[in-house]
Protein backbone atom coordinates (compact mmCIF):
# COMPACT_ATOMS: atom_id res chain seq x y z
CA UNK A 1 0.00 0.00 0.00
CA UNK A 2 2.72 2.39 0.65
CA UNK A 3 4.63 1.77 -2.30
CA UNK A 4 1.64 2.53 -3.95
CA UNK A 5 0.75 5.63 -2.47
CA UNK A 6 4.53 7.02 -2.82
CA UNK A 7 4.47 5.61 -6.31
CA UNK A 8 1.21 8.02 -7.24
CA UNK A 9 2.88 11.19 -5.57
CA UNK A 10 6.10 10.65 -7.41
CA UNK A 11 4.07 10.53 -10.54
CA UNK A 12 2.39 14.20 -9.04
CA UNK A 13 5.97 15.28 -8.34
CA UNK A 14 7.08 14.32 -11.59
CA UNK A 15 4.41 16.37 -13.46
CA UNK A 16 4.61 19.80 -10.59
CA UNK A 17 9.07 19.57 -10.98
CA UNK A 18 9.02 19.25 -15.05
CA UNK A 19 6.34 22.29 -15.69
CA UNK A 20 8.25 24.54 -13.23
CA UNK A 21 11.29 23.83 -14.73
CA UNK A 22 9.78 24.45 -18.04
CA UNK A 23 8.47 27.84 -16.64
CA UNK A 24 11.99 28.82 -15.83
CA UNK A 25 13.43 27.61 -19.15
CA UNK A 26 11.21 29.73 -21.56
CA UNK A 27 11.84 33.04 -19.58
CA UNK A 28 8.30 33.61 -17.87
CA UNK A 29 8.86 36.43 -15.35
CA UNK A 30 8.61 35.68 -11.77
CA UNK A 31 5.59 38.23 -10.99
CA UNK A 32 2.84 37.33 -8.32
CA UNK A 33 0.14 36.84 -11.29
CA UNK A 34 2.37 34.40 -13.21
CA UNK A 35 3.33 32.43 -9.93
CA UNK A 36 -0.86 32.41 -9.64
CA UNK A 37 -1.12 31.13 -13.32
CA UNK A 38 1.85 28.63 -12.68
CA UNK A 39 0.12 26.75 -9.58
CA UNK A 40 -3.36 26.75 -11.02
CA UNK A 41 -1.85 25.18 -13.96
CA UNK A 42 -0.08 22.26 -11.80
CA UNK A 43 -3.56 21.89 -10.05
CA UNK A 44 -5.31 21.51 -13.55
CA UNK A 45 -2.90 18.98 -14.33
CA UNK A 46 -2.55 16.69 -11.41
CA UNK A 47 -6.54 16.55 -11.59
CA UNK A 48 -6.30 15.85 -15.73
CA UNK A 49 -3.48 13.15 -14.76
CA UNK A 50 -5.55 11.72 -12.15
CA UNK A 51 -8.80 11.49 -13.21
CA UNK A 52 -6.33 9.28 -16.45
CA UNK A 53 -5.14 7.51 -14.20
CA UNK A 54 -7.84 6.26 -12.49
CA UNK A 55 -10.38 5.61 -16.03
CA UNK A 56 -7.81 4.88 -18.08
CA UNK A 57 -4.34 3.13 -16.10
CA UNK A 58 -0.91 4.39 -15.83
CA UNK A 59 0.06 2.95 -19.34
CA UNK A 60 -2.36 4.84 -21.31
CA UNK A 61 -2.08 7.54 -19.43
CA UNK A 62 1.97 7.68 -20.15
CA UNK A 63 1.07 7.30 -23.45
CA UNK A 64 -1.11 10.26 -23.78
CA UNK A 65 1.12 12.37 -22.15
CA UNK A 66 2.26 14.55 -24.87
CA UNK A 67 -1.26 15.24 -25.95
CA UNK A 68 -3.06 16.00 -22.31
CA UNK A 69 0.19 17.88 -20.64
CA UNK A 70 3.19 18.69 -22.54
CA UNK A 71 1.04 19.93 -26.10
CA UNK A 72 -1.09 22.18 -24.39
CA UNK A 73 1.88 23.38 -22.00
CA UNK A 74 3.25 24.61 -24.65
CA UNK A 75 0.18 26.19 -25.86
CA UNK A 76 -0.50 27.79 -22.83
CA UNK A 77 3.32 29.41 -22.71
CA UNK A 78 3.10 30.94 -26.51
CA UNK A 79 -0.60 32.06 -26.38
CA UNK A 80 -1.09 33.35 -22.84
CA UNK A 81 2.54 34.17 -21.83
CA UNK A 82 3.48 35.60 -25.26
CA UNK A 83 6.53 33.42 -25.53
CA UNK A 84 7.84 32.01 -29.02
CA UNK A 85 6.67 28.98 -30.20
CA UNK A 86 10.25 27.69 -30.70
CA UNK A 87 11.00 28.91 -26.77
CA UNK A 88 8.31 27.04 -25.61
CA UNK A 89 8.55 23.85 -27.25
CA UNK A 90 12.26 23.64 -26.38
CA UNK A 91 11.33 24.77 -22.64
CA UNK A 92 8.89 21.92 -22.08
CA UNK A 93 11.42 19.06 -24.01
CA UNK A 94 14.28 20.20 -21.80
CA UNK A 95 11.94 19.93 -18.86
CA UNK A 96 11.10 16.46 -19.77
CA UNK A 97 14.89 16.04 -20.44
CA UNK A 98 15.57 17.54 -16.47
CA UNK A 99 13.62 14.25 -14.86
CA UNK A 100 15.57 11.58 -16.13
CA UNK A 101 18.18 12.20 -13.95
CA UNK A 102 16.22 11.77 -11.14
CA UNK A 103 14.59 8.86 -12.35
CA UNK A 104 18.13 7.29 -12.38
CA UNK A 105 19.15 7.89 -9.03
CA UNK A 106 15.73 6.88 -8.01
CA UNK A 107 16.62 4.01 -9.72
CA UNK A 108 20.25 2.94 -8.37
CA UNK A 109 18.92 3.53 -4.77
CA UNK A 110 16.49 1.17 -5.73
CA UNK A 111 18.61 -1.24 -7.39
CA UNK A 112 21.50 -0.75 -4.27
CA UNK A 113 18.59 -1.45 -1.51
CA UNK A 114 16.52 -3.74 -3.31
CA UNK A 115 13.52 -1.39 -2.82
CA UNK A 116 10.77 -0.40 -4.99
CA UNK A 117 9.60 2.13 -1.90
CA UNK A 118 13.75 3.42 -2.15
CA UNK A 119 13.40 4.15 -5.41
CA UNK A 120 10.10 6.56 -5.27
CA UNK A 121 11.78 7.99 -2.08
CA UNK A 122 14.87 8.77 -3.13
CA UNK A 123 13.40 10.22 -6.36
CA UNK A 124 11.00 12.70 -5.41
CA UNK A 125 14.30 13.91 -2.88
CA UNK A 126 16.26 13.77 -5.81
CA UNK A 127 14.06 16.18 -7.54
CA UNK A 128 13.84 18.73 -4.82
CA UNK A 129 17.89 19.06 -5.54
CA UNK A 130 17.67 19.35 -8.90
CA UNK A 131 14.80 21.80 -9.04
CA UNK A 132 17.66 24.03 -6.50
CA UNK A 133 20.39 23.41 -8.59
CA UNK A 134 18.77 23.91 -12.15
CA UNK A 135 17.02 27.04 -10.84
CA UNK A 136 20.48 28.47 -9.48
CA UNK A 137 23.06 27.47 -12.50
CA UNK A 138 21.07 26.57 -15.14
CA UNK A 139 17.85 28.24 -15.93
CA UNK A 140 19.71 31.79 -16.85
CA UNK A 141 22.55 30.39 -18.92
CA UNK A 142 19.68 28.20 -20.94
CA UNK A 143 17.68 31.37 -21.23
CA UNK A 144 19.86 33.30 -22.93
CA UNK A 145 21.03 30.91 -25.46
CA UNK A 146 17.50 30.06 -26.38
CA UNK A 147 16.79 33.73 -26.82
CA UNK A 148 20.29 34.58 -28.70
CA UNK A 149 19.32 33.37 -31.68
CA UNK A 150 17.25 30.73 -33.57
CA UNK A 151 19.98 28.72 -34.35
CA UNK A 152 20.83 28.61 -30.78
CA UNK A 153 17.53 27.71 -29.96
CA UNK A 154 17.58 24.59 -32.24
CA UNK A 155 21.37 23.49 -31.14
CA UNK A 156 19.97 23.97 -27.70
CA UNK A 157 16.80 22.01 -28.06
CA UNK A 158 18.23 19.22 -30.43
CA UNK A 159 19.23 16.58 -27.75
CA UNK A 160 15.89 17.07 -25.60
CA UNK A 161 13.40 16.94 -28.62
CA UNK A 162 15.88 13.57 -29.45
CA UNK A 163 16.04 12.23 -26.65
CA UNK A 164 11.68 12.89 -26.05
CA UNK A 165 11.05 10.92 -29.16
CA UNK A 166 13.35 8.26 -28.72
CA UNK A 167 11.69 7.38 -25.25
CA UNK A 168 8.60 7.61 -26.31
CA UNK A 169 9.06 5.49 -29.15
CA UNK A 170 11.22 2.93 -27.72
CA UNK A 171 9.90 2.82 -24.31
CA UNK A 172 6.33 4.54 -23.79
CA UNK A 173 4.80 3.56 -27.10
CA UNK A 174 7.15 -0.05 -27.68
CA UNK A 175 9.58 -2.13 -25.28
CA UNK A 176 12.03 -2.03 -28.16
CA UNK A 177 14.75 -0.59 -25.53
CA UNK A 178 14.07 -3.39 -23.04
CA UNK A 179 14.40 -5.96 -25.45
CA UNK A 180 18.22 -5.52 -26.26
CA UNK A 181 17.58 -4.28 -30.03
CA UNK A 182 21.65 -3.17 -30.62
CA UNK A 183 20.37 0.21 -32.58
CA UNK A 184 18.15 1.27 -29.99
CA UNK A 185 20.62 0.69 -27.45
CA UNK A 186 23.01 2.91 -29.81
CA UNK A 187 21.01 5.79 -31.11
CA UNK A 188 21.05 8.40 -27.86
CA UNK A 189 25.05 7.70 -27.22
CA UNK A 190 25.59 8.13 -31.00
CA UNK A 191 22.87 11.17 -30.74
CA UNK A 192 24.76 12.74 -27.72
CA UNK A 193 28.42 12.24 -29.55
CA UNK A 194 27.24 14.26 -32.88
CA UNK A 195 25.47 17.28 -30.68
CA UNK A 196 29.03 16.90 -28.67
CA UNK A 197 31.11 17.93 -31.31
CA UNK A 198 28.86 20.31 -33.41
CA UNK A 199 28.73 22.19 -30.18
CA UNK A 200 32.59 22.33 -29.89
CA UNK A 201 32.95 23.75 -33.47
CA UNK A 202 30.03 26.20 -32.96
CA UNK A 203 30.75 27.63 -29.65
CA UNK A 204 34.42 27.39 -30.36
CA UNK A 205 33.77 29.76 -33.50
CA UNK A 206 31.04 32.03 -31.16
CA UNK A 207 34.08 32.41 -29.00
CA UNK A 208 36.60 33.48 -31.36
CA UNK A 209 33.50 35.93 -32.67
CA UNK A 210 33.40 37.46 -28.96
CA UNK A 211 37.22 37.92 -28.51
CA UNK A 212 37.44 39.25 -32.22
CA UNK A 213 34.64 41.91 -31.02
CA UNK A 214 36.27 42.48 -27.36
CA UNK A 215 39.62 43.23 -28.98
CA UNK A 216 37.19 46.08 -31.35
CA UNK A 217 35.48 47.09 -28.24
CA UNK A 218 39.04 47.74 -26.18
CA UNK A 219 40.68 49.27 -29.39
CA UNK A 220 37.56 51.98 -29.75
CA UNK A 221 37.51 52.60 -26.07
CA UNK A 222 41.17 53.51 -26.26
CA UNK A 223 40.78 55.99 -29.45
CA UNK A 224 37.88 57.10 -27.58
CA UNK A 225 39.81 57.83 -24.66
CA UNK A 226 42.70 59.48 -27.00
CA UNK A 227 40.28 61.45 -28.15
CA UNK A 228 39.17 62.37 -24.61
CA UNK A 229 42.41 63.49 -23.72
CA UNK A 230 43.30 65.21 -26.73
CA UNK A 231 40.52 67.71 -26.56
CA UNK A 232 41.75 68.24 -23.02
CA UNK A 233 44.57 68.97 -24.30
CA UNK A 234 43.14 71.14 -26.84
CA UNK A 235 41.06 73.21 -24.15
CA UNK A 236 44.22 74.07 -22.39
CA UNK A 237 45.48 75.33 -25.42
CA UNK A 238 42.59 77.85 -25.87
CA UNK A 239 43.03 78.88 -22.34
CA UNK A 240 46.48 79.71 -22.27
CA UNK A 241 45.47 81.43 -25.38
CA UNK A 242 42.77 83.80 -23.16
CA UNK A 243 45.59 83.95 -20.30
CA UNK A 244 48.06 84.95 -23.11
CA UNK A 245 44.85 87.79 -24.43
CA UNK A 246 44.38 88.85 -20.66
CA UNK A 247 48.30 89.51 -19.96
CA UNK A 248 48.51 92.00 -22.74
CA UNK A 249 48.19 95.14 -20.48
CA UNK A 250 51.56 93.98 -19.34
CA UNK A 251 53.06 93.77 -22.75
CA UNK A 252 51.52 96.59 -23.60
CA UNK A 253 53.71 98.57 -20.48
CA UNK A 254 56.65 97.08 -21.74
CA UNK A 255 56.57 98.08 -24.94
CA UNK A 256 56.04 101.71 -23.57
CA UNK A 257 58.96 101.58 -21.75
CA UNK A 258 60.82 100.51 -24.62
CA UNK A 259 59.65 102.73 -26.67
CA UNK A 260 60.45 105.49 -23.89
CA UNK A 261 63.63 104.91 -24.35
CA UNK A 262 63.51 104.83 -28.00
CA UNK A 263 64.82 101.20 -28.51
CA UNK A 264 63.12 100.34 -31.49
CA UNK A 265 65.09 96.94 -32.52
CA UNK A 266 64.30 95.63 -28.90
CA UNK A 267 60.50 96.61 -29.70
CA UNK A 268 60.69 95.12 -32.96
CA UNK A 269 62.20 92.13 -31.18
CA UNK A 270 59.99 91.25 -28.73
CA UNK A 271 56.91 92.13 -31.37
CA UNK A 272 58.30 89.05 -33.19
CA UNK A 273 58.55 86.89 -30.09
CA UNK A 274 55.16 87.85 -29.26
CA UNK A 275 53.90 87.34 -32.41
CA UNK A 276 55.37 83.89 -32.47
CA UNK A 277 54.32 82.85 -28.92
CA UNK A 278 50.44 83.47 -29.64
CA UNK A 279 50.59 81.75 -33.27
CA UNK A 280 52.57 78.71 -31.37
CA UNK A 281 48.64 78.93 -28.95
CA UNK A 282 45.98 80.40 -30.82
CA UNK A 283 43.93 78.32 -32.65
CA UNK A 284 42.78 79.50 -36.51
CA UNK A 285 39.51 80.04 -36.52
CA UNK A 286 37.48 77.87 -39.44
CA UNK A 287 33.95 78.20 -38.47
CA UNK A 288 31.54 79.24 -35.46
CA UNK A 289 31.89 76.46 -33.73
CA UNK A 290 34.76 76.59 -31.16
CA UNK A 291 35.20 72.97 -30.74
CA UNK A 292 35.28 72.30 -34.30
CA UNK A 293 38.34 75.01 -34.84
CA UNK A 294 40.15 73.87 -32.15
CA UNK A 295 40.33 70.35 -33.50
CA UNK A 296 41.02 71.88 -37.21
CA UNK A 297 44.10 73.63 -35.60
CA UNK A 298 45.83 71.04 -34.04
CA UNK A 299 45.28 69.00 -37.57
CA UNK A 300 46.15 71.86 -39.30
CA UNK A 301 49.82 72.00 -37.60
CA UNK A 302 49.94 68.21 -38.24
CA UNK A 303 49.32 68.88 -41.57
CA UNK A 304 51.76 71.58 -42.28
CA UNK A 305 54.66 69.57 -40.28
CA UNK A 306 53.80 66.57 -42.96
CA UNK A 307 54.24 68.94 -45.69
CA UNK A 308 50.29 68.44 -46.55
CA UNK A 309 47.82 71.07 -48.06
CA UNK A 310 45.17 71.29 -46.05
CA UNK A 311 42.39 72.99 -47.27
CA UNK A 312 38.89 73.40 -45.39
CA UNK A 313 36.02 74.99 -46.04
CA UNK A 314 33.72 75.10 -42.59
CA UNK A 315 30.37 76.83 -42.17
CA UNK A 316 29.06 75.47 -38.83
CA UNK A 317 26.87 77.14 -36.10
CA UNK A 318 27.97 77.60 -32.46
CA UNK A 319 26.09 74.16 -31.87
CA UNK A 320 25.89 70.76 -33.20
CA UNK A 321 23.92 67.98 -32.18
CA UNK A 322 27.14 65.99 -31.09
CA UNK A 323 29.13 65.96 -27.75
CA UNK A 324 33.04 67.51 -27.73
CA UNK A 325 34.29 63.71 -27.48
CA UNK A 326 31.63 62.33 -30.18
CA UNK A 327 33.06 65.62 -32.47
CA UNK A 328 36.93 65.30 -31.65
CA UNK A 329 36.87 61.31 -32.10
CA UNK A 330 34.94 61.90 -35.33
CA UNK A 331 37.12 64.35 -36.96
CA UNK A 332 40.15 63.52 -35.65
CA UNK A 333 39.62 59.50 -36.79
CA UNK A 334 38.56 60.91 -40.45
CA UNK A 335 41.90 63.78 -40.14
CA UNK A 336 44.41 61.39 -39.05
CA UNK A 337 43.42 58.51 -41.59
CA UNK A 338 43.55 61.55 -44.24
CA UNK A 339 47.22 62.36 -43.14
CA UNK A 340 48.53 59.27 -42.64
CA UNK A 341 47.60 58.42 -46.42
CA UNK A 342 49.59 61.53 -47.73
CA UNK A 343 53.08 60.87 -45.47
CA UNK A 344 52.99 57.99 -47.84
CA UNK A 345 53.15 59.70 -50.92
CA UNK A 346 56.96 60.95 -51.56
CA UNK A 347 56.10 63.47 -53.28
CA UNK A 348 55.17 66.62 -51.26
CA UNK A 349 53.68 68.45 -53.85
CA UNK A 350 50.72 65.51 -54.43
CA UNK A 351 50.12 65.64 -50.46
CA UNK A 352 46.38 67.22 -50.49
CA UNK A 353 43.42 66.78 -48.29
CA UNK A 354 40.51 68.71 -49.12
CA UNK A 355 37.74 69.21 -46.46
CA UNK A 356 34.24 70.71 -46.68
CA UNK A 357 31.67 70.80 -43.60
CA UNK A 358 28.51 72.91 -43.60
CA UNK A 359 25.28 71.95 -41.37
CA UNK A 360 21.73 71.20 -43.61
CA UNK A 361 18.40 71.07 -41.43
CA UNK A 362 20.60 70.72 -38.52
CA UNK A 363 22.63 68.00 -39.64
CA UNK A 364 26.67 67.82 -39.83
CA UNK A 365 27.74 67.48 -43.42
CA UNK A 366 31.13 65.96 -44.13
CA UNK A 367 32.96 65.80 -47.37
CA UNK A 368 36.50 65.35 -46.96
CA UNK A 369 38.72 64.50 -49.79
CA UNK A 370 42.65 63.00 -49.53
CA UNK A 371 45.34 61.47 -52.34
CA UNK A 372 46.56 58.63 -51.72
CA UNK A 373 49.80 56.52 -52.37
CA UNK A 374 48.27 52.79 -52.80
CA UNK A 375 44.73 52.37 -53.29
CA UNK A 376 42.62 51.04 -50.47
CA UNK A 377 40.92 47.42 -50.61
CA UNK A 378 37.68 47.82 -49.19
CA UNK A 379 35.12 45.21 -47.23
CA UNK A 380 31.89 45.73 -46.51
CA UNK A 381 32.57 49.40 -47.44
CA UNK A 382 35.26 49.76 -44.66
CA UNK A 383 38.60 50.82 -46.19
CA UNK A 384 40.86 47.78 -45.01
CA UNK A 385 44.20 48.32 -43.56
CA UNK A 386 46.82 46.14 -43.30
CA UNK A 387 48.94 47.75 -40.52
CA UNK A 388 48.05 46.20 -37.10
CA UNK A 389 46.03 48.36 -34.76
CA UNK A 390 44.80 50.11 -37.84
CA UNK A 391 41.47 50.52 -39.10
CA UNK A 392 39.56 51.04 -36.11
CA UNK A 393 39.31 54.57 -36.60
CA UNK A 394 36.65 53.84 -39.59
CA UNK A 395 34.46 51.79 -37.24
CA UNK A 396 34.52 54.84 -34.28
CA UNK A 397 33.10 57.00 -37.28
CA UNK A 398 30.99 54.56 -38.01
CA UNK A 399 29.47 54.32 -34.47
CA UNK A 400 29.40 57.76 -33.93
CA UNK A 401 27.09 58.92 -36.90
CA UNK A 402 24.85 55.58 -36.50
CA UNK A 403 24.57 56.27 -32.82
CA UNK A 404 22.84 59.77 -34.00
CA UNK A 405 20.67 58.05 -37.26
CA UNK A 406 23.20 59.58 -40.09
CA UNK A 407 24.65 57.85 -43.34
CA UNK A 408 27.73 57.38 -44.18
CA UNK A 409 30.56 56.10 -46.92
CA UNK A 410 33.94 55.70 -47.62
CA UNK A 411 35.04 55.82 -52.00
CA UNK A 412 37.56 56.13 -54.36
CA UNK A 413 37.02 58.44 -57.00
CA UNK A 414 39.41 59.54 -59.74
CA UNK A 415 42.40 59.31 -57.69
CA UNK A 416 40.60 60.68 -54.50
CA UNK A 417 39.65 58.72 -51.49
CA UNK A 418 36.37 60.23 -49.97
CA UNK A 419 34.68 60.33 -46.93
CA UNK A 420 31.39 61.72 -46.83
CA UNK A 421 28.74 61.82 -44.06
CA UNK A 422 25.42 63.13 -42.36
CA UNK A 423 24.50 62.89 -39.54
């Protein structure tokens, strides 16, 4: 009588453990209403199991499992929790995977004590464990690759929706298992040994994929930072400029003292020091926008120390609809890939960039023009450089004018290279 009555709550336990874990597997949020939904539907199925049970026996009633729990759980998570249909079928045939291992340590106690009554016992104990454990260390990590991608989702659900047929088929619906047939005895190691290795090779190549965008991610967060620091850099030009501005009273009292005394070769040279210090610190003013000539400047100097033409042509407001980072790491990625393609041309003369920037229904217009030594190869309309640590700087100017819904694209055009973008 016991074993019995043990034997008909593990069956209960069975049922309550594999549609919790399949509520955890598809992603159904934890709220008080769904925890509601989630024990009315356990009630609604013990009763539907029972009342099987009872008219119909325990055999039938394994058989028509799949259509009186597992079909309409499925149902139930796509149509009332909104969850894909792919989600939920994989949800409920990894739940089903989740109580076999339970069923074999039921089993092995059983076996070990010679105990039917053992083996419900240590069963339903079993599956109090692996509820904890699968709830802990599992559930997120199987979320998230269900809900990465399709192909994921399949991968993920392959051995489960395997391994549910081949029970079914060779233990539920035939004893062809029990009766020693070699293939059947075969098919889930075999099964188990090709998902092995196709899941080596993929996540092996998702791997490499990650690192491959890591080492991008690091690379822009450093020319990002460059950037950050160059600007600094730039804004403490522009104030020792002011400082330089504000100190003229003084310069102005020496020069009357020298002229006092009629020393016009000392005024002349300190008019030519002068003049030198605050072209050395003042930055040439392109346009209205203050950030924008102070990065202009500093490439401007570059330029002329490459023995470059630089040529610009900027009609900007005082504002922009991009921060003084997003604006220095945008123009000076687009600048420095410009002058690093004319130090490679040997002869000075053919050293030319050519840059244009205007705003259009308060959008930043860039047209910016360079020669160029050897042509560029381009992928997916990235100029490609061969140099390591190189090429990044397309991808930060890329991610700058997406981030704020512009176009962009990088050509060659009789003997140009162009950059050209709005944003």
């Amino acid at each position: 009588m016991a074993v019995t009555v043990i034997g008909l709550l593990r069956f209960g336990v069975s049922l309550v453990f594999g549609l919790t874990v399949s509520v955890l597997f598809a992603g159904i949020e934890p709220t008080k209403k769904n925890r509601l939904v989630a024990g009315l539907l356990c009630v609604i199925f013990l009763s539907v199991q029972t009342a099987s049970y009872w008219l119909l026996g325990l055999d039938l009633t394994s058989k028509l499992y799949p259509l009186i729990i597992h079909l309409p759980l499925i149902v139930i998570f796509s149509l009332y929790h909104k969850r894909p249909w792919l989600i939920s079928a994989v949800s409920v045939l990894s739940g089903y995977l989740c109580c076999q291992a339970p069923r074999w340590f039921g089993f092995l106690a059983g076996a070990a004590l010679d105990s039917r009554l053992a083996d419900h016992i240590f069963y339903i104990a079993f599956v109090f464990l692996a509820y904890y454990f699968l709830k802990r260390y599992v559930a997120g990590s199987v979320r998230q690759l269900m809900e990465k991608s399709t192909k994921s989702c399949l991968f993920l659900g392959g051995v489960p929706l395997f391994y549910y047929l081949f029970d079914y088929m060779t233990a539920i619906y035939t004893d062809v298992l029990y009766s020693g047939a070699e293939w059947a005895v075969q098919f889930m190691p075999s099964t188990i040994s090709v998902f092995y290795f196709v899941f080596v090779i993929l996540y092996y190549a998702e791997t490499q994929k990650q690192a491959s965008l890591q080492r991008e991610k690091d690379m822009l967060d450093a020319q990002f930072r460059l950037a950050q620091t160059e600007f600094a850099s730039l804004r403490q030009l522009q104030q020792n400029a002011a400082s330089y501005r504000h100190d003229m009273r003084h310069h102005f009292a020496l020069l009357q003292g020298l002229a006092s005394k009629e020393h016009i070769e000392g005024i002349k040279e300190y008019l030519q020091t002068a003049q030198s210090d605050m072209d050395a610190i003042t930055p040439t003013r392109f346009c209205g926008n203050e950030t924008v000539n102070l990065i202009l400047s500093a490439f401007a100097a570059k330029a002329k120390q490459g023995s470059i033409l630089l040529t610009v042509d900027a009609k900007l407001p005082d504002l922009l609809p991009f921060s003084d980072t997003e604006l220095c790491s945008l123009l000076s990625n687009a600048l420095e890939n410009a002058i690093h393609a004319c130090e490679q041309i040997p002869d000075s003369n053919k050293r030319i960039i050519r840059l244009r920037m205007y705003s259009k229904n308060n959008k930043l217009c860039i047209d910016l023009h360079n020669s160029f030594q050897a042509e560029p190869i381009f992928r997916q309309g990235f100029p490609v450089s061969k140099e390591q640590e190189h090429g990044f700087g397309t991808k930060s100017i890329a991610q700058i004018v997406e981030k704020h819904g512009g176009v962009f694209q990088f050509s060659v055009k009789d003997g140009w290279f162009i950059f050209q973008a709005t944003a």
